[in-house]
Protein backbone atom coordinates (compact mmCIF):
# COMPACT_ATOMS: atom_id res chain seq x y z
CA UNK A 1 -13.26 14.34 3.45
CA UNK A 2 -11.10 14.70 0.43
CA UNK A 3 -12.76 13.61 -2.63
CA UNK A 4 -9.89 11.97 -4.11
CA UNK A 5 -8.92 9.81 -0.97
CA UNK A 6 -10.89 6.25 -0.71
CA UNK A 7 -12.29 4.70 2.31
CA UNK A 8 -10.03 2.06 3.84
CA UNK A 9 -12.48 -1.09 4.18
CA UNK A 10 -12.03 -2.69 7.73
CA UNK A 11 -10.51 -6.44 8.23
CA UNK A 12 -13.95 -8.33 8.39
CA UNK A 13 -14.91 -6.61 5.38
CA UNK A 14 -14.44 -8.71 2.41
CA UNK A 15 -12.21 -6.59 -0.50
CA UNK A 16 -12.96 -7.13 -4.06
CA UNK A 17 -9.59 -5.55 -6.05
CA UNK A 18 -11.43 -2.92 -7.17
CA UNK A 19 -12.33 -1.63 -3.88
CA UNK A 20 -10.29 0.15 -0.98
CA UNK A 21 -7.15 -1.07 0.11
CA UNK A 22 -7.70 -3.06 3.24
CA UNK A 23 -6.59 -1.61 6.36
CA UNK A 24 -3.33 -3.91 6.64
CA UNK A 25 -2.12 -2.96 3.52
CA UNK A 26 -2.21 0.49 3.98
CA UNK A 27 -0.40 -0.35 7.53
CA UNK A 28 2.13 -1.88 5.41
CA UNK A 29 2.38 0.44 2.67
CA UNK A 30 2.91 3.05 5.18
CA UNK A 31 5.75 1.31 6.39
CA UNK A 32 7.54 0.60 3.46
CA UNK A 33 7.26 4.23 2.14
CA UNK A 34 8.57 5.48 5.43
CA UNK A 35 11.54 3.16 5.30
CA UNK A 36 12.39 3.45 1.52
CA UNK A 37 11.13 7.66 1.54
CA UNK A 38 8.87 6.90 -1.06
CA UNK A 39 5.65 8.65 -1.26
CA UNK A 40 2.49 6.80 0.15
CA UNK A 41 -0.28 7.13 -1.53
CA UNK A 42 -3.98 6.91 0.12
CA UNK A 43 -6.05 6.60 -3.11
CA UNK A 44 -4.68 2.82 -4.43
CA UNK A 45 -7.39 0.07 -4.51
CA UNK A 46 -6.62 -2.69 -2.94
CA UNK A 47 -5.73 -4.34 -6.16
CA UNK A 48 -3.31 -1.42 -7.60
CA UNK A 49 -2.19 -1.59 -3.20
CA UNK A 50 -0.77 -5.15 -4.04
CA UNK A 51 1.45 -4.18 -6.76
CA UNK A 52 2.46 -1.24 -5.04
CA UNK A 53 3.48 -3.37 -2.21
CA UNK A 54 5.39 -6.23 -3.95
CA UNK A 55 7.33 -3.48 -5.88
CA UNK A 56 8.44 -1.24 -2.56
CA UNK A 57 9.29 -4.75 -1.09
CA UNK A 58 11.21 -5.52 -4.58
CA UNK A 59 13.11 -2.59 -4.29
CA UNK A 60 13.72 -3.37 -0.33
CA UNK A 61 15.79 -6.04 -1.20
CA UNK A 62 17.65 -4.65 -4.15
CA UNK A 63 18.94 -1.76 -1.75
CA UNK A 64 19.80 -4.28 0.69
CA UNK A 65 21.73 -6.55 -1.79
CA UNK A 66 23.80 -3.46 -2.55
CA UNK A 67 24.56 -2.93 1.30
């Protein structure tokens, strides 16, 4: 295991922002850096996940306005 990655809690577990990203962000964080070829980046907490999210889907929309 690489000791800078963090365990991804699973959905019945309940996530305080401090811990692990929950396993549907990271779906969705994977999906967002594969469509905007950002980097993705395993370590977040789910809290630091959130913001990481709102800002890929932030920028999302800003390339698409410019479409």
């Amino acid at each position: 295991m690489n000791p800078t990655s963090k365990t991804v809690l699973n959905d019945a577990q309940p996530a305080s922002p401090e811990g692990p990203m929950r396993p549907e962000q990271a779906r969705r964080l994977q999906v967002l850096c594969a469509e905007l070829m950002e980097e993705y980046d395993e370590s977040l907490n789910a809290a630091q996940a959130e913001e990481r999210i709102e800002a890929l889907e932030r920028l999302k929309e800003e390339r698409k306005d410019r479409t």
